[in-house]
C-alpha atoms as a PDB file:
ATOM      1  CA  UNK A   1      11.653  -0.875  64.187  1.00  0.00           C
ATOM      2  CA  UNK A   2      10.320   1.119  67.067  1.00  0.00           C
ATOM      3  CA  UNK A   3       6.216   0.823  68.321  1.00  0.00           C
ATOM      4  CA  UNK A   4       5.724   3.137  70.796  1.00  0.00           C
ATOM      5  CA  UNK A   5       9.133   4.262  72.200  1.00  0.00           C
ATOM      6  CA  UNK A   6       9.852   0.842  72.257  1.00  0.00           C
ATOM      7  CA  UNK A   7      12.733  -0.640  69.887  1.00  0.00           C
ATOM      8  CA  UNK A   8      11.224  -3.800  68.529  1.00  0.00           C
ATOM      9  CA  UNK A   9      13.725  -6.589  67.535  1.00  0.00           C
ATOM     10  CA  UNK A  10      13.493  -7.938  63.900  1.00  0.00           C
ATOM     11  CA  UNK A  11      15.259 -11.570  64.239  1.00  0.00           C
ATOM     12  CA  UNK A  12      14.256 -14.751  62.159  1.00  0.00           C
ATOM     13  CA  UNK A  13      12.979 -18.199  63.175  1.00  0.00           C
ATOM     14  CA  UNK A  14       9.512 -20.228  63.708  1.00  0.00           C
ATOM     15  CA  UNK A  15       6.678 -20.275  65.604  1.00  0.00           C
ATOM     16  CA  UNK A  16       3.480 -21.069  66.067  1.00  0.00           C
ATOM     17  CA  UNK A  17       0.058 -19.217  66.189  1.00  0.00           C
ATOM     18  CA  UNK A  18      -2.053 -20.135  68.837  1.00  0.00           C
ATOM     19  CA  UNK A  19      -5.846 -18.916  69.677  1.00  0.00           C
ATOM     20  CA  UNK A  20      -6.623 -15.395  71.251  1.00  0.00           C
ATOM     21  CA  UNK A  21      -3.234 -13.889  69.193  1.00  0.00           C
ATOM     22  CA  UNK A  22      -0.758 -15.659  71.222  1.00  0.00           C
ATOM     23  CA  UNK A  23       2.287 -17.179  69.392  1.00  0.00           C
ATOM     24  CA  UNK A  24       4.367 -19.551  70.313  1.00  0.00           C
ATOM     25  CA  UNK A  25       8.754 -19.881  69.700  1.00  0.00           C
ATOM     26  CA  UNK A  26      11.783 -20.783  70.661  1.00  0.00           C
ATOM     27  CA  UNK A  27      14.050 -18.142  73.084  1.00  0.00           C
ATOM     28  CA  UNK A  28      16.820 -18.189  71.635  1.00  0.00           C
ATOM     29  CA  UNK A  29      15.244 -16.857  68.270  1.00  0.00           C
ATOM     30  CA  UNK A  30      13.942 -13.887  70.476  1.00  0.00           C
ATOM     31  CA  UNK A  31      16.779 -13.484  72.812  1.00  0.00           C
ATOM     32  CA  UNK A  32      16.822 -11.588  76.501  1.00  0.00           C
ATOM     33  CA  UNK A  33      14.151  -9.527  77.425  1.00  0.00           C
ATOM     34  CA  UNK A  34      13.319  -7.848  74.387  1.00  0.00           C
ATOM     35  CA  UNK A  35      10.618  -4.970  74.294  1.00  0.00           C
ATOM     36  CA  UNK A  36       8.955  -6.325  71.365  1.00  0.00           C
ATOM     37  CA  UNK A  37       9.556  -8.367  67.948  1.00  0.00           C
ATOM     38  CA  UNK A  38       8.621  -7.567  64.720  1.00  0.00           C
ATOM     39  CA  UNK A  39       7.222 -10.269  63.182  1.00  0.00           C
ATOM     40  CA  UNK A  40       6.879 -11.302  59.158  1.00  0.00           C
ATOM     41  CA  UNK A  41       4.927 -14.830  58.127  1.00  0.00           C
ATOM     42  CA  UNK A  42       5.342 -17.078  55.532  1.00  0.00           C
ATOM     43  CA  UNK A  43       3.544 -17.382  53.234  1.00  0.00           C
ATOM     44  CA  UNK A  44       2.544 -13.424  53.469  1.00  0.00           C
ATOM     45  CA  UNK A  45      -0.347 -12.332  51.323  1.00  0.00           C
ATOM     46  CA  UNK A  46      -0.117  -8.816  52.422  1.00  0.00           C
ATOM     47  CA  UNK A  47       3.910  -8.522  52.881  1.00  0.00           C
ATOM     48  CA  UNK A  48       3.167  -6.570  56.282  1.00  0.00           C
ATOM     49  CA  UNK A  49       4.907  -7.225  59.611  1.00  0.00           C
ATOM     50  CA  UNK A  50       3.359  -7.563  62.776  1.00  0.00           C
ATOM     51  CA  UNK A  51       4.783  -6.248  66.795  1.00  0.00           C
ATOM     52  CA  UNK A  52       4.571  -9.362  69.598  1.00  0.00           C
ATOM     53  CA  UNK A  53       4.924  -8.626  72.710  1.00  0.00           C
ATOM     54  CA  UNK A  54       7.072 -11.330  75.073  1.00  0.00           C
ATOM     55  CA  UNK A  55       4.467 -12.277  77.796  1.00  0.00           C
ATOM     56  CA  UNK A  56       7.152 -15.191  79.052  1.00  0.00           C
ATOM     57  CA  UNK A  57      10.256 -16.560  78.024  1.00  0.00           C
ATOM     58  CA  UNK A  58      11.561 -19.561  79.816  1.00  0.00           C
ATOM     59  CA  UNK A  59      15.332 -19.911  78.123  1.00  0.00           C
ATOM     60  CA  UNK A  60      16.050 -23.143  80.291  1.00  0.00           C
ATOM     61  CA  UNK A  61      13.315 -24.931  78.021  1.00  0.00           C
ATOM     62  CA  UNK A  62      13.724 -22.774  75.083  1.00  0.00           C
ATOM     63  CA  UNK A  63      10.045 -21.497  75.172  1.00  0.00           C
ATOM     64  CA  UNK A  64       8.627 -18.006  74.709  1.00  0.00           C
ATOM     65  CA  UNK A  65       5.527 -16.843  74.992  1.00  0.00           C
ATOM     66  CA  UNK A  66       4.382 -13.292  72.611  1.00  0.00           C
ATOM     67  CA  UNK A  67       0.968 -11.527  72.212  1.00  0.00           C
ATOM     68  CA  UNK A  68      -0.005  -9.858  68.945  1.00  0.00           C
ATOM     69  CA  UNK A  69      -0.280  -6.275  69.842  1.00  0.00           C
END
C-alpha cells in the first residue's frame, strides 16, 4: 500500500488502542523503521484498513509506538 509516497507495510499481529489514536505493539510485528503500516482490526464492521505511523520503536523491549494518521 502506498499513503503519500510512502510504501506502507501490511504485516499481521496485535496491538492495542490507546487514547488520542495512539496504538500500541510489539516490534517485531512491525519490523525496522518502516514508513508506515497498514492496519486491519478485528472484529471490522466496515472491512477498511487504517495507515499508523511509527512514532517509536524500542526492539530491545519489543515495544512500538504508531499514530493513526
Amino acid at each position: 500500500m502506498t499513503k503519500k509516497g510512502r510504501q506502507c507495510k501490511i504485516s499481521s499481529g496485535s496491538g492495542f488502542v490507546i487514547e488520542n489514536g495512539y496504538v500500541i505493539t510489539n516490534a517485531h510485528v512491525i519490523g525496522r523503521n518502516p514508513d508506515c503500516i497498514e492496519a486491519r482490526f478485528e472484529p471490522s464492521i466496515d472491512g477498511q484498513s487504517h495507515v499508523l505511523y511509527p512514532l517509536a520503536i524500542e526492539e530491545d523491549y519489543d515495544l512500538a509506538v504508531l499514530v493513526f494518521a
